[in-house]
Protein backbone atom coordinates (compact mmCIF):
# COMPACT_ATOMS: atom_id res chain seq x y z
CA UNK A 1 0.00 0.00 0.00
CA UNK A 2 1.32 3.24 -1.14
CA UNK A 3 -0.11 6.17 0.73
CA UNK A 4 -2.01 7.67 -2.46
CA UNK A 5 -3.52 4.05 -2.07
CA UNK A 6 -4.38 5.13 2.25
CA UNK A 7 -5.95 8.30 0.64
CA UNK A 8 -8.03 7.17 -2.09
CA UNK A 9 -9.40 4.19 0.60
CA UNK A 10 -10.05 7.00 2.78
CA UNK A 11 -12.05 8.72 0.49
CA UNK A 12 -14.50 5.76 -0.58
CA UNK A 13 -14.54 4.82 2.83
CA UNK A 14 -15.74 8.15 4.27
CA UNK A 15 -16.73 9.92 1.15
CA UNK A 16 -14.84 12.84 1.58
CA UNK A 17 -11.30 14.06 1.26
CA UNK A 18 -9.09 13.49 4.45
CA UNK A 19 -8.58 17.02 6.06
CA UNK A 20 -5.23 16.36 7.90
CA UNK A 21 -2.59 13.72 8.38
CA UNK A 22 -4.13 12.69 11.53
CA UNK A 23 -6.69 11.33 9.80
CA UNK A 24 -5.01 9.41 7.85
CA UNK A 25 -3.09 7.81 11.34
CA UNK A 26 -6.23 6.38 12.45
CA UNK A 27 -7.22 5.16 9.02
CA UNK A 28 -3.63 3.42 8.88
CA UNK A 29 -4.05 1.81 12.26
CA UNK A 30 -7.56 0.45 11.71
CA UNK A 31 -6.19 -1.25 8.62
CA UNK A 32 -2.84 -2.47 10.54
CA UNK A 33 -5.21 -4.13 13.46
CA UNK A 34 -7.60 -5.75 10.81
CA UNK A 35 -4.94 -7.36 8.85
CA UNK A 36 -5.16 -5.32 5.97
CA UNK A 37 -1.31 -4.50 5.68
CA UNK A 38 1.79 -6.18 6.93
CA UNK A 39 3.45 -4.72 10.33
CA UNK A 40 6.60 -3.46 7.32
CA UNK A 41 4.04 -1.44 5.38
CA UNK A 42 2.51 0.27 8.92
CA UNK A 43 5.85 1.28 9.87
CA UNK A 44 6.62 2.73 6.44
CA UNK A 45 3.82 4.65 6.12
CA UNK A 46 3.22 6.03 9.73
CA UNK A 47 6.79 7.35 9.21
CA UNK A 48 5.71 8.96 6.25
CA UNK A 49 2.84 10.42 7.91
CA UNK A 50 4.43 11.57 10.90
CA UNK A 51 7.17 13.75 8.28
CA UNK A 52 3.84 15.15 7.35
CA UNK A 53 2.58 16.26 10.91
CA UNK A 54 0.37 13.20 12.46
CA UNK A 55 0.99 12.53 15.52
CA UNK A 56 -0.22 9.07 17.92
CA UNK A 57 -2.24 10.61 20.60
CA UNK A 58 -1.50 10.59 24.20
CA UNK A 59 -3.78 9.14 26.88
CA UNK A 60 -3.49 9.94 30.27
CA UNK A 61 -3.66 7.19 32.46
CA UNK A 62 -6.95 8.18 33.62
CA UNK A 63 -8.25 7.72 30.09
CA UNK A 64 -6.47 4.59 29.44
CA UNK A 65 -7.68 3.07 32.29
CA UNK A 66 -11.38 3.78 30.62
CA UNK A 67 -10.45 2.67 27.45
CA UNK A 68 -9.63 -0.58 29.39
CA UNK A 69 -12.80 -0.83 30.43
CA UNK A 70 -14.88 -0.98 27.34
CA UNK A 71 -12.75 -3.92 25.72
């Protein structure tokens, strides 16, 4: 997957035009943790997204400890 393939799946997935990188991120990662690309092509193209200003975000523990919750 090249990441003018991420943005075009984006696209037919939410029919509309990513708005930033971030986007993107969490697009990447849902495909990642369904199996959709290999752990090598993540890595490639998170790097590529972070040199374009996405960034992971950060949970406080407090949230974490939610998120822990629902699963």
């Amino acid at each position: 997957m090249t990441l003018q393939v991420l943005i075009d799946f984006y696209r037919v997935r939410f029919n509309e035009v990513p708005v930033q990188a971030d986007d993107l991120m969490d697009l990447l990662t849902w495909c990642y943790l369904s199996e959709f690309i290999t752990p090598d092509t993540y890595r490639l193209l998170l790097r590529e997204l972070e040199e374009r200003g996405a960034e992971k975000p950060q949970f406080l523990s407090d949230n974490a400890k939610n998120m822990s919750r629902i699963s």
